[in-house]
Protein backbone atom coordinates (compact mmCIF):
# COMPACT_ATOMS: atom_id res chain seq x y z
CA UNK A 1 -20.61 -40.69 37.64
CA UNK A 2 -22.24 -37.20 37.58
CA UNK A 3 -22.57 -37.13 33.15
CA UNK A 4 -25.96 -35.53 33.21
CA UNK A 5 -26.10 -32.20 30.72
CA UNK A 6 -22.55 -31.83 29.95
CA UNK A 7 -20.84 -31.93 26.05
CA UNK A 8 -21.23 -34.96 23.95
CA UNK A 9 -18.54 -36.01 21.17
CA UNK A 10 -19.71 -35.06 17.88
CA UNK A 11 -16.59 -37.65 16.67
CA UNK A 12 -19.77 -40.37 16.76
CA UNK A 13 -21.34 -42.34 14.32
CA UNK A 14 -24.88 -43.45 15.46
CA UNK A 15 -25.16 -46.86 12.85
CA UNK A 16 -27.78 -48.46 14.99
CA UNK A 17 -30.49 -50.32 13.15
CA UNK A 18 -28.53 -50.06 9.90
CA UNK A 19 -27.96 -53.45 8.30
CA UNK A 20 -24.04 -53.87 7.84
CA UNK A 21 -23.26 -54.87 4.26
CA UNK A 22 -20.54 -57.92 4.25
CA UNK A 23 -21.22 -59.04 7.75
CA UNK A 24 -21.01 -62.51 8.89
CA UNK A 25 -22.27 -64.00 12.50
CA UNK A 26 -19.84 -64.92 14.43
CA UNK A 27 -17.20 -63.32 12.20
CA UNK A 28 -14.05 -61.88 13.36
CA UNK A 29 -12.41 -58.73 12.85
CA UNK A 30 -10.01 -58.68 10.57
CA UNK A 31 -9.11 -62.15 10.67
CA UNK A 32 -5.61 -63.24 12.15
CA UNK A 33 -4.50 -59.83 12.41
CA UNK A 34 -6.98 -59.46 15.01
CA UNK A 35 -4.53 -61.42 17.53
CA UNK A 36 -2.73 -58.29 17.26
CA UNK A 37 -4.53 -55.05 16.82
CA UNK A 38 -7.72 -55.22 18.57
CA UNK A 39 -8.95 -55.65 22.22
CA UNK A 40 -12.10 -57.78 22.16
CA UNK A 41 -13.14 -58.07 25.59
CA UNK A 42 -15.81 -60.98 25.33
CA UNK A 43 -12.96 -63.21 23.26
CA UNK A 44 -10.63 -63.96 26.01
CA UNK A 45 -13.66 -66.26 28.07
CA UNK A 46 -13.36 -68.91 25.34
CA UNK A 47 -10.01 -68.31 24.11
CA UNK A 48 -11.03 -66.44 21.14
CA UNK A 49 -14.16 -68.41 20.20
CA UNK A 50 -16.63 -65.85 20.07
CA UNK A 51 -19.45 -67.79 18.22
CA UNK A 52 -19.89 -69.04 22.01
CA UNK A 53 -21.59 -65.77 22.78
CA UNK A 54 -23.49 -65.36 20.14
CA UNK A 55 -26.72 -66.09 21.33
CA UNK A 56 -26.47 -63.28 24.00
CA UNK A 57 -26.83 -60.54 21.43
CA UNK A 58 -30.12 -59.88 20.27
CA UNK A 59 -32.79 -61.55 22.78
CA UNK A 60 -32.90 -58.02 24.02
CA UNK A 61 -33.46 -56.24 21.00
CA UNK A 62 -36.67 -53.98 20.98
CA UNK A 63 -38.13 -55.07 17.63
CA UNK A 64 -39.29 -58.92 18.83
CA UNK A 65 -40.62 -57.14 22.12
CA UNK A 66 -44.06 -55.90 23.04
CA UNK A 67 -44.95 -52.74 22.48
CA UNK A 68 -44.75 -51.23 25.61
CA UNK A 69 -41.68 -52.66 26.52
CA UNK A 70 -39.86 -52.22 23.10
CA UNK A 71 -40.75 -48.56 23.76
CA UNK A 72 -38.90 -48.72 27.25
CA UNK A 73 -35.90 -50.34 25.83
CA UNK A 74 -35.72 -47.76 23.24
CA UNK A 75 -35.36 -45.43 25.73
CA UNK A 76 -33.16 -46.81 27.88
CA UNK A 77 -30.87 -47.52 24.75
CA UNK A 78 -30.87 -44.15 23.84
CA UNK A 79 -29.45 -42.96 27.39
CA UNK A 80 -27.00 -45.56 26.83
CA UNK A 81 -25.81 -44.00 24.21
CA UNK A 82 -26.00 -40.05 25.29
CA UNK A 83 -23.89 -41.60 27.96
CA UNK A 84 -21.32 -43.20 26.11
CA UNK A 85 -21.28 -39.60 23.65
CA UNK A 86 -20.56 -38.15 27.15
CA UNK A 87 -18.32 -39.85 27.84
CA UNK A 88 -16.21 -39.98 24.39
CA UNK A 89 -16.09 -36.24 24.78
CA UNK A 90 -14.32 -36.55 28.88
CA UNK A 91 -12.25 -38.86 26.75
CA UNK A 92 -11.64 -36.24 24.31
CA UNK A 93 -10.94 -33.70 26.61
CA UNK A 94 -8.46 -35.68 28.69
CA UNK A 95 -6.18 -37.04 26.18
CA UNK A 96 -6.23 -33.64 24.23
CA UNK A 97 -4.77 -31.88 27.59
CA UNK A 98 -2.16 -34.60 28.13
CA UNK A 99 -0.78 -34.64 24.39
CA UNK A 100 -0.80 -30.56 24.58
CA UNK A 101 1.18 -30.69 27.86
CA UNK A 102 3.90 -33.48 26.17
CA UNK A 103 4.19 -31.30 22.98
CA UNK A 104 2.07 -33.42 20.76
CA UNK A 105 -1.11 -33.11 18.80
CA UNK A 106 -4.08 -35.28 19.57
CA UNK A 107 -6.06 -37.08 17.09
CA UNK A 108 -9.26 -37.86 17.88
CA UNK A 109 -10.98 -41.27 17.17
CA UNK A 110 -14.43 -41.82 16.12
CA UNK A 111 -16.79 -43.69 17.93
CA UNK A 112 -19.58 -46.02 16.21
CA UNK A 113 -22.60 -46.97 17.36
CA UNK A 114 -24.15 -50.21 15.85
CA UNK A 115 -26.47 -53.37 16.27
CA UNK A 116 -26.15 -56.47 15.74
CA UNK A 117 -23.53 -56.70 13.00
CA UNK A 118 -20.90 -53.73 11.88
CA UNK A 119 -18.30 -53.16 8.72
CA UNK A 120 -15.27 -51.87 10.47
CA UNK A 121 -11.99 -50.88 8.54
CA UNK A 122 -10.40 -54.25 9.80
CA UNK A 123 -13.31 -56.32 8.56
CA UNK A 124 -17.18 -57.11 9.93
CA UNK A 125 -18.15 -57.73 13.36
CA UNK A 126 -21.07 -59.14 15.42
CA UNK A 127 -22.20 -57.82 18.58
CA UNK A 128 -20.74 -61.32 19.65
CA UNK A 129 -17.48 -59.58 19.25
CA UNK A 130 -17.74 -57.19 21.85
CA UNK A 131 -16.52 -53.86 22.27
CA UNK A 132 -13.31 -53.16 19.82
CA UNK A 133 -10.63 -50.58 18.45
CA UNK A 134 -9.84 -50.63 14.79
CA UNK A 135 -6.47 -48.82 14.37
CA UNK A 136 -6.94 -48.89 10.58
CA UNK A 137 -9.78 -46.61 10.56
CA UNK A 138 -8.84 -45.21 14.45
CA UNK A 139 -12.72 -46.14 15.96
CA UNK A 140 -13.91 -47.64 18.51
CA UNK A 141 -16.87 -49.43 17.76
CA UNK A 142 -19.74 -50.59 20.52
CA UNK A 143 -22.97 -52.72 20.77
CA UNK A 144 -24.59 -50.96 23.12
CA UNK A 145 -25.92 -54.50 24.77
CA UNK A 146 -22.73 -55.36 25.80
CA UNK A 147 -23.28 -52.77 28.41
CA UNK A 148 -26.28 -55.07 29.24
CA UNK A 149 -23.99 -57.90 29.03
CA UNK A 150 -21.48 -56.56 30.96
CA UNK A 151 -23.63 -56.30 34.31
CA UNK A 152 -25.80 -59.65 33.72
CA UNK A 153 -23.27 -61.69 32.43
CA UNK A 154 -20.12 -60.58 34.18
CA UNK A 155 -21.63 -59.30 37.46
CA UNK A 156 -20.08 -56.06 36.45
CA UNK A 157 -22.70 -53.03 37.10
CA UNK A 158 -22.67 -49.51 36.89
CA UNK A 159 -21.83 -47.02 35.31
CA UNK A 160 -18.01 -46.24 35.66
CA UNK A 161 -17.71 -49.76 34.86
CA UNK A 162 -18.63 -49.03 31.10
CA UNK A 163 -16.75 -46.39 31.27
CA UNK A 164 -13.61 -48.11 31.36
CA UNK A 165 -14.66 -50.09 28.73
CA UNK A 166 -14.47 -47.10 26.66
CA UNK A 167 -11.15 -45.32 28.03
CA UNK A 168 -9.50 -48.69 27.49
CA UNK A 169 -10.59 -49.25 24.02
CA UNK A 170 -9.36 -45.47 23.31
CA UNK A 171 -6.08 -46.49 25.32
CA UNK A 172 -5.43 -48.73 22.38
CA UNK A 173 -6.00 -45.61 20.21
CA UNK A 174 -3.37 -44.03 22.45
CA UNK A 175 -0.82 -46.89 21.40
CA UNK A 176 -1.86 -46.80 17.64
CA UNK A 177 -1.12 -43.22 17.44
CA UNK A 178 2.18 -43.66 19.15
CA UNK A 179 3.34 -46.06 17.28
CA UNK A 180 3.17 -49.02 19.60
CA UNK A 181 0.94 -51.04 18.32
CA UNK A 182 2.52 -51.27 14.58
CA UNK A 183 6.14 -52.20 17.09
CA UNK A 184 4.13 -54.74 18.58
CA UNK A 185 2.32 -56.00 15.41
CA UNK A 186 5.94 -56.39 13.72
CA UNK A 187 7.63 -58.08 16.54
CA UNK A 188 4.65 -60.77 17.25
CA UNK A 189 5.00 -61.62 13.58
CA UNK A 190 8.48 -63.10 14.44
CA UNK A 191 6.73 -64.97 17.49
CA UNK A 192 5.64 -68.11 18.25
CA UNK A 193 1.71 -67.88 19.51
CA UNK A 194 3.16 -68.40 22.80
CA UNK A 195 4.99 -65.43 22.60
CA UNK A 196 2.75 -63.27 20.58
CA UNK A 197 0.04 -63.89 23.64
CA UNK A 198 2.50 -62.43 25.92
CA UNK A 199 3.05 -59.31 24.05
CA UNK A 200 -0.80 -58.86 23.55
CA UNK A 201 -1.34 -59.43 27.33
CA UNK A 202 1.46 -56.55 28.05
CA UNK A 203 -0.78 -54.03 25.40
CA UNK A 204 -3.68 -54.86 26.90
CA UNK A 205 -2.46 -54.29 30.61
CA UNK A 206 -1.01 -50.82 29.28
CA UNK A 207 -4.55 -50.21 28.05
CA UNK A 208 -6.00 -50.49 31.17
CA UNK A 209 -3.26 -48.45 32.55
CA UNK A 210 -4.25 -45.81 30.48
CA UNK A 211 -7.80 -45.89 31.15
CA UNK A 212 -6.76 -45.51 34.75
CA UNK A 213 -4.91 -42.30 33.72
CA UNK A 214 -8.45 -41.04 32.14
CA UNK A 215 -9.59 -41.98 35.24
CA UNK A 216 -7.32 -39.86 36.96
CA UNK A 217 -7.87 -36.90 35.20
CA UNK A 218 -11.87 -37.19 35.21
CA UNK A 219 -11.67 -37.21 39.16
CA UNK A 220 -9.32 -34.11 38.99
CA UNK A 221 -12.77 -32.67 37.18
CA UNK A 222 -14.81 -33.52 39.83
CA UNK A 223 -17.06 -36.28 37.65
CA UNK A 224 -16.25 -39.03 39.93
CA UNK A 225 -19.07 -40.02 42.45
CA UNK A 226 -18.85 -42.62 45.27
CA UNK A 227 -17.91 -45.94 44.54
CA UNK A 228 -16.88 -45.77 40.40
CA UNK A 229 -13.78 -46.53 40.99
CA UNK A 230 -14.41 -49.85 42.36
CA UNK A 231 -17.12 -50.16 39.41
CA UNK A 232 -13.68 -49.65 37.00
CA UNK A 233 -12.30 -52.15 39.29
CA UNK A 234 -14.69 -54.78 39.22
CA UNK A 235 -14.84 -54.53 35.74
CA UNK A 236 -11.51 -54.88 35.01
CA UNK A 237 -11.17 -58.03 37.25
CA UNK A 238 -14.28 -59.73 35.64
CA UNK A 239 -12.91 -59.09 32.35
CA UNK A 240 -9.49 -61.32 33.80
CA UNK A 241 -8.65 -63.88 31.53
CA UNK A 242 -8.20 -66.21 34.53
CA UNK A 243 -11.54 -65.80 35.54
CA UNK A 244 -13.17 -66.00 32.78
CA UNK A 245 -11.14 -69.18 31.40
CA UNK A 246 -12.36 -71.07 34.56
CA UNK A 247 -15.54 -69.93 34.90
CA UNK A 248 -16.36 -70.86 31.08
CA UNK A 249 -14.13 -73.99 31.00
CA UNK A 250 -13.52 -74.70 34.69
CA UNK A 251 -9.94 -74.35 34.49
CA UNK A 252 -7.12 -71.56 33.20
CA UNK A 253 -4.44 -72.06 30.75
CA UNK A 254 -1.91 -68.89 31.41
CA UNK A 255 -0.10 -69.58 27.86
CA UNK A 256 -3.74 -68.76 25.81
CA UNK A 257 -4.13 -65.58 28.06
CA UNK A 258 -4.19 -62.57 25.76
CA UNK A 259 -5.31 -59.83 28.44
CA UNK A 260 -4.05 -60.51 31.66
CA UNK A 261 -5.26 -62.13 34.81
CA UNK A 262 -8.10 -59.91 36.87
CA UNK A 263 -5.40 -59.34 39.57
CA UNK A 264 -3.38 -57.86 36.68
CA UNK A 265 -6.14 -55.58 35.10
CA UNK A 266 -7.22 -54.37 38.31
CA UNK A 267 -3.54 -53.70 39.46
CA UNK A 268 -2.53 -51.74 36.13
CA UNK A 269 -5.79 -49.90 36.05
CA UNK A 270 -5.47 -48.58 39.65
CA UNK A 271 -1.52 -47.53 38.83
CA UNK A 272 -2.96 -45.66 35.98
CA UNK A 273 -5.36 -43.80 38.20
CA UNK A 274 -2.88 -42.86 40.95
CA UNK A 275 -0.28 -42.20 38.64
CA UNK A 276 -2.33 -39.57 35.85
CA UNK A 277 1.11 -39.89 33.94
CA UNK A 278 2.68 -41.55 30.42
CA UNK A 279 5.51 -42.17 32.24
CA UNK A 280 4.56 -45.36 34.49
CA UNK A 281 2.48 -47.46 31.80
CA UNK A 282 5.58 -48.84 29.83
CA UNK A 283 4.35 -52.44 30.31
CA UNK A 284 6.82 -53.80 27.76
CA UNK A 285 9.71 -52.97 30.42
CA UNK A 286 8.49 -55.10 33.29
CA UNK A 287 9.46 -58.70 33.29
CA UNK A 288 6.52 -60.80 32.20
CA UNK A 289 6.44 -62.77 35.85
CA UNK A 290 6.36 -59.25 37.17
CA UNK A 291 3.12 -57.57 34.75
């Protein structure tokens, strides 16, 4: 993705290397609730057992490496994160032009930058946790390893990959804002977990759908390069609850899936793209056999 000197948000708060007060390993983000209001990426390979993943974060970090290559990780961390501040702003951009051309006002989120461990308006979070949206404060809040994690541990490289990761996370900004997610939140209450999982795999699948209509737009500017698209792609199926499930457990059990199946992510995420428009995401009118 060509994201070499152009804007970066300002809407970003840089926490990382500041101790979180009130954070627990392995903690979860604003506890049951979380079911609801939050896409947690990492959760859905152990069915919402994150303290399974624990042990990724921090063998990386720069302070127990040598000199020399604590200095290179430093760096490369730091790109990491002009990118993703480059990114945030395309985001920015995008969803600011297609509220203006609907008649509405957009209302940008902030995006926060931590390690390790992070106090979030729905509660504290480890790295474990993975990337997240917290409507109550409206950020989206990132470990900047997972971007590590994502292309060791998922076989996900590139760029445009994390990318996506951030346009979906904003996507469920996009549904906070218009009121979907409280609709959801109130009618999942009245579910059985059965039924509450389906609901949270239809938001998800409209959050990828709307990162795919980021997508659109960002190709329309000319950003795209070769082959990030399929990065999105490939992302988006290796985040699959599906695949994950069996890969982590060796089988898949479609009632705990709370994201979709890769086909699914992939399918909604390319729609999105071709699409560019509002009008195609509505996830909650499709038959669940038919998501």
């Amino acid at each position: 993705m060509k994201w070499q000197d152009r804007r970066k948000s300002t809407n970003v708060e840089d926490r990382r290397g500041i101790p979180a007060k009130g954070a627990a390993i392995g903690g979860g983000v604003g506890g049951g609730i979380l079911i609801v209001i939050i896409i947690v990426i990492l959760t859905i390979c152990t069915g919402g057992d994150i303290g399974n993943l624990s042990d990724i974060s921090g063998n990386t970090q720069a302070s127990n490496l040598p000199a020399d290559t604590a200095m290179s990780a430093a760096i490369q961390d730091d790109e990491i994160a002009d990118f993703a501040k480059v990114i945030f702003a395309d985001i920015e951009d995008v969803w600011t032009e297609i509220f203006n051309a609907n008649g509405m006002e957009y209302v940008y989120p902030t995006l926060v930058l931590y390690t390790d461990y992070v106090q979030s308006g729905c509660g504290a979070a480890s790295s474990s946790t993975g990337p997240f949206y917290c409507p109550a404060d409206y950020k989206v809040y990132i470990d900047l390893i997972f971007f590590q994690e994502l292309q060791h541990e998922f076989n996900a490289p590139g760029d445009f990959a994390m990318a996506y990761v951030m346009a979906h996370e904003v996507g469920h900004h996009i549904q906070t804002i218009l009121g979907i997610m409280e609709d959801v939140q109130s009618l999942q209450s009245q579910m059985s977990q059965a039924e509450a999982n389906e609901y949270n795999v239809r938001l998800e699948l409209q959050a990828d759908y709307l990162a795919g209509v980021w997508a659109h737009y960002v190709n329309k500017y000319n950003y795209l390069e070769e082959g990030d698209i399929e990065e999105a792609l490939n992302a988006a199926s290796a985040v699959g609850d599906d695949r994950i499930q069996e890969e982590h457990m060796g089988y898949a059990v479609p009632d705990t899936f709370t994201h979709g199946t890769s086909e699914q992510r992939r399918r909604w995420f390319y729609k999105g793209f071709k699409s560019g428009t509002l009008e195609e995401g509505d996830t909650f009118a499709v038959d669940y056999g038919d998501l």
